[in-house]
Protein backbone atom coordinates (compact mmCIF):
# COMPACT_ATOMS: atom_id res chain seq x y z
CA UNK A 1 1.35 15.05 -15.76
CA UNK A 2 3.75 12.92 -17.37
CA UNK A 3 2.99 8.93 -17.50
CA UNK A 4 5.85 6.46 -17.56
CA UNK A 5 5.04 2.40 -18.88
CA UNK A 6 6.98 -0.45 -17.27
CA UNK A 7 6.43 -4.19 -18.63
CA UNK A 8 8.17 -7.30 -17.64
CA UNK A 9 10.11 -9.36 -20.62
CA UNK A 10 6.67 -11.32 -21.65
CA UNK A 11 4.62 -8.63 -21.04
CA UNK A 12 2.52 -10.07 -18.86
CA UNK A 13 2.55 -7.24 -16.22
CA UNK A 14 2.26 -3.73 -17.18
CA UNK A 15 2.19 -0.56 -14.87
CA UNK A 16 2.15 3.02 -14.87
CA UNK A 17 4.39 5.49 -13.05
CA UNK A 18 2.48 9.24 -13.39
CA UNK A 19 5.01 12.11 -12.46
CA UNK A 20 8.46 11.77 -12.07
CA UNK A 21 10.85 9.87 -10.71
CA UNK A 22 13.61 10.43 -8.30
CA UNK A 23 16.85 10.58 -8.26
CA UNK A 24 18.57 7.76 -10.43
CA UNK A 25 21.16 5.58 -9.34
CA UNK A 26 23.55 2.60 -10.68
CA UNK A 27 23.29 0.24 -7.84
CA UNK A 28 25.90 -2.00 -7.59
CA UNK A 29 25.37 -3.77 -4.19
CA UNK A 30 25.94 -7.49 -4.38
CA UNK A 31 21.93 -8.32 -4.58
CA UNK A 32 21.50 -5.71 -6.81
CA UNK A 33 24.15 -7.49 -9.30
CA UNK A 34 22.40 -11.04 -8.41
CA UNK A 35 18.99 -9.83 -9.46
CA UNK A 36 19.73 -8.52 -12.33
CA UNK A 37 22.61 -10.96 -13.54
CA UNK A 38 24.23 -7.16 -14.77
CA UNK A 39 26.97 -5.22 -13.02
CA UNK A 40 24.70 -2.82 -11.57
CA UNK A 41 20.98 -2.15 -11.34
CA UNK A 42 19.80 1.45 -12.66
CA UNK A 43 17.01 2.60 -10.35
CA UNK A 44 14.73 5.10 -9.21
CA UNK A 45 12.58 5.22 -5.96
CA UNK A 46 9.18 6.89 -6.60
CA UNK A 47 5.85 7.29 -4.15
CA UNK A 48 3.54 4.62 -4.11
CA UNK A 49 0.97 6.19 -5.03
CA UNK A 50 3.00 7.20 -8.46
CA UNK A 51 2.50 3.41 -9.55
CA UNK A 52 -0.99 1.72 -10.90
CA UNK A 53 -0.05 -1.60 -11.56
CA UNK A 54 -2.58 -1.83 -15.19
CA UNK A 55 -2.64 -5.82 -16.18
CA UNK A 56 -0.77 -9.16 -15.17
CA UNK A 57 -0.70 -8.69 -10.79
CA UNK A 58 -1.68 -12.56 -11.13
CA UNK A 59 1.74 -12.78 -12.23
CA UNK A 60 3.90 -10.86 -9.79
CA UNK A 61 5.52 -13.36 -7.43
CA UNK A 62 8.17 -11.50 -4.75
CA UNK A 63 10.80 -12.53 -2.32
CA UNK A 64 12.49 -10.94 0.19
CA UNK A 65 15.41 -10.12 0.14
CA UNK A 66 16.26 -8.80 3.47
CA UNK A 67 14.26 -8.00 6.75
CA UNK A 68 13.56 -4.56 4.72
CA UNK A 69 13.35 -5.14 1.29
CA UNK A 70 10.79 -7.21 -0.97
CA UNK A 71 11.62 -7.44 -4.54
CA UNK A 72 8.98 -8.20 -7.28
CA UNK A 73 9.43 -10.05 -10.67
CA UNK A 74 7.65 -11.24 -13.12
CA UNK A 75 6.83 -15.20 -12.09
CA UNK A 76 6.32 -15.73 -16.05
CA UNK A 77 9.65 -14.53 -17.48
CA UNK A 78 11.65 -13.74 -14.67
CA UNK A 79 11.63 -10.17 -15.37
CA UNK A 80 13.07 -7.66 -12.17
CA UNK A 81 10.42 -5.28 -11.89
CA UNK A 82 10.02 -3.14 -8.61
CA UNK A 83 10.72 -3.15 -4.91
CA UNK A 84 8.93 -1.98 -1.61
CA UNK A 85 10.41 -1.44 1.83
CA UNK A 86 8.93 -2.02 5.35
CA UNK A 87 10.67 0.81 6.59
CA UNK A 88 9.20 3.55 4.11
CA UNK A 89 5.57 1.90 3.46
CA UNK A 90 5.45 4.94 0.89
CA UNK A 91 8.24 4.53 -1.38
CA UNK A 92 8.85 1.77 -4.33
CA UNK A 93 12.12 1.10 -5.81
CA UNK A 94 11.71 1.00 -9.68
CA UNK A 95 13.88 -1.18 -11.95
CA UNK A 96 14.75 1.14 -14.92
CA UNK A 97 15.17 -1.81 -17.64
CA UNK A 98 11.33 -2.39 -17.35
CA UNK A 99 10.26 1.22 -18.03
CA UNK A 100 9.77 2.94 -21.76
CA UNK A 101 10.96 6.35 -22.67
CA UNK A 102 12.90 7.54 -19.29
CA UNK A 103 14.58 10.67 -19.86
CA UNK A 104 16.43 10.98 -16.43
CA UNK A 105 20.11 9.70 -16.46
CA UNK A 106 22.40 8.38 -13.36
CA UNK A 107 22.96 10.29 -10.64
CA UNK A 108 25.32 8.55 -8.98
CA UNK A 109 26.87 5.03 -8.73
CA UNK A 110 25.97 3.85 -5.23
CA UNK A 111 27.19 0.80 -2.87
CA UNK A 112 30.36 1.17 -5.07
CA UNK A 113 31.98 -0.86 -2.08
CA UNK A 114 30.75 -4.11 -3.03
CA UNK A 115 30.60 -3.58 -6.47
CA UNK A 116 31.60 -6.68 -9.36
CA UNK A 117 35.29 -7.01 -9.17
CA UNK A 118 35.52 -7.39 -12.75
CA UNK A 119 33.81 -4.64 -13.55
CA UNK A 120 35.34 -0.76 -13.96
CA UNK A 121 32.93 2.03 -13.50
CA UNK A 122 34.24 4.50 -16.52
CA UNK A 123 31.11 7.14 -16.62
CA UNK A 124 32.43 9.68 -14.82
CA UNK A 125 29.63 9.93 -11.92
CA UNK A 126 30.32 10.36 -8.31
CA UNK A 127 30.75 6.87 -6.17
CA UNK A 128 29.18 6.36 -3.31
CA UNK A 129 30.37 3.68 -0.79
CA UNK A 130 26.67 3.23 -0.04
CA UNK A 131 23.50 5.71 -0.16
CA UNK A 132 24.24 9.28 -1.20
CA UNK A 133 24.47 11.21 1.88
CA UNK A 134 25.36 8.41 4.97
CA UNK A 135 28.90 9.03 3.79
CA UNK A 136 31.58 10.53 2.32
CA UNK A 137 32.10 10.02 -1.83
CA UNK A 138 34.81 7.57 -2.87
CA UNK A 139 34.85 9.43 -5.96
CA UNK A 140 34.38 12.88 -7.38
CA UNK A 141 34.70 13.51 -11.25
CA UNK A 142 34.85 16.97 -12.79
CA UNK A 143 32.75 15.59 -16.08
């Protein structure tokens, strides 16, 4: 079974992700963006029993950023790290800056609909007006 590493900026906190991940997104929804300070977010959602959080959880702080979502960062360096949803107790969204040696690429560009307005997506993956699947593709590329 494959093992992936995550660490925040300081490396403070360090976890492990065993198996692999889901599908991989760019996420450009407006919180997304704000987390990050980026134009998108690359993510992955993976079961919780995937991750093993290994040193630092004194330094996790979180905040909630909607009724359903609680995103975690590093409370040292400020470092995005993962998020967990009340609505699927078993799934955690994973922040793909923080990992080491991924091998999965995008998917997909989701929440394309409130994406930066200075920013042009360019790589050629479908768009998605929001999740994959709850609608129809803004954009389909042949590349």
């Amino acid at each position: 079974m494959s093992i992936i590493k995550g660490k925040c900026l300081c490396e403070s906190v360090t976890y492990e992700i065993s198996g692999p991940l889901g599908a991989v997104y760019n996420c450009h929804c407006s919180k997304c963006r704000r987390w990050h300070g980026a134009p998108f977010r690359a993510r992955a959602s993976i079961e919780a029993s995937q991750f093993q959080m290994q040193t630092g959880e004194e330094f996790l702080a979180s905040f909630k950023s909607s009724d359903n979502v609680t995103k975690y960062f590093c409370k040292v360096c400020g470092s995005p790290l993962h998020s967990t949803y009340s609505d699927k107790p078993n799934v955690i969204g994973i922040a793909l800056g923080a990992l080491e040696g991924v091998e999965s690429k995008p998917e997909a560009n989701i929440f394309t609909a409130s994406k930066a307005s200075w920013y042009e997506i360019t790589d050629g993956l479908p768009q998605y007006e929001s999740w994959p699947g709850s609608e129809s593709k803004v954009r389909e590329t042949n590349s």
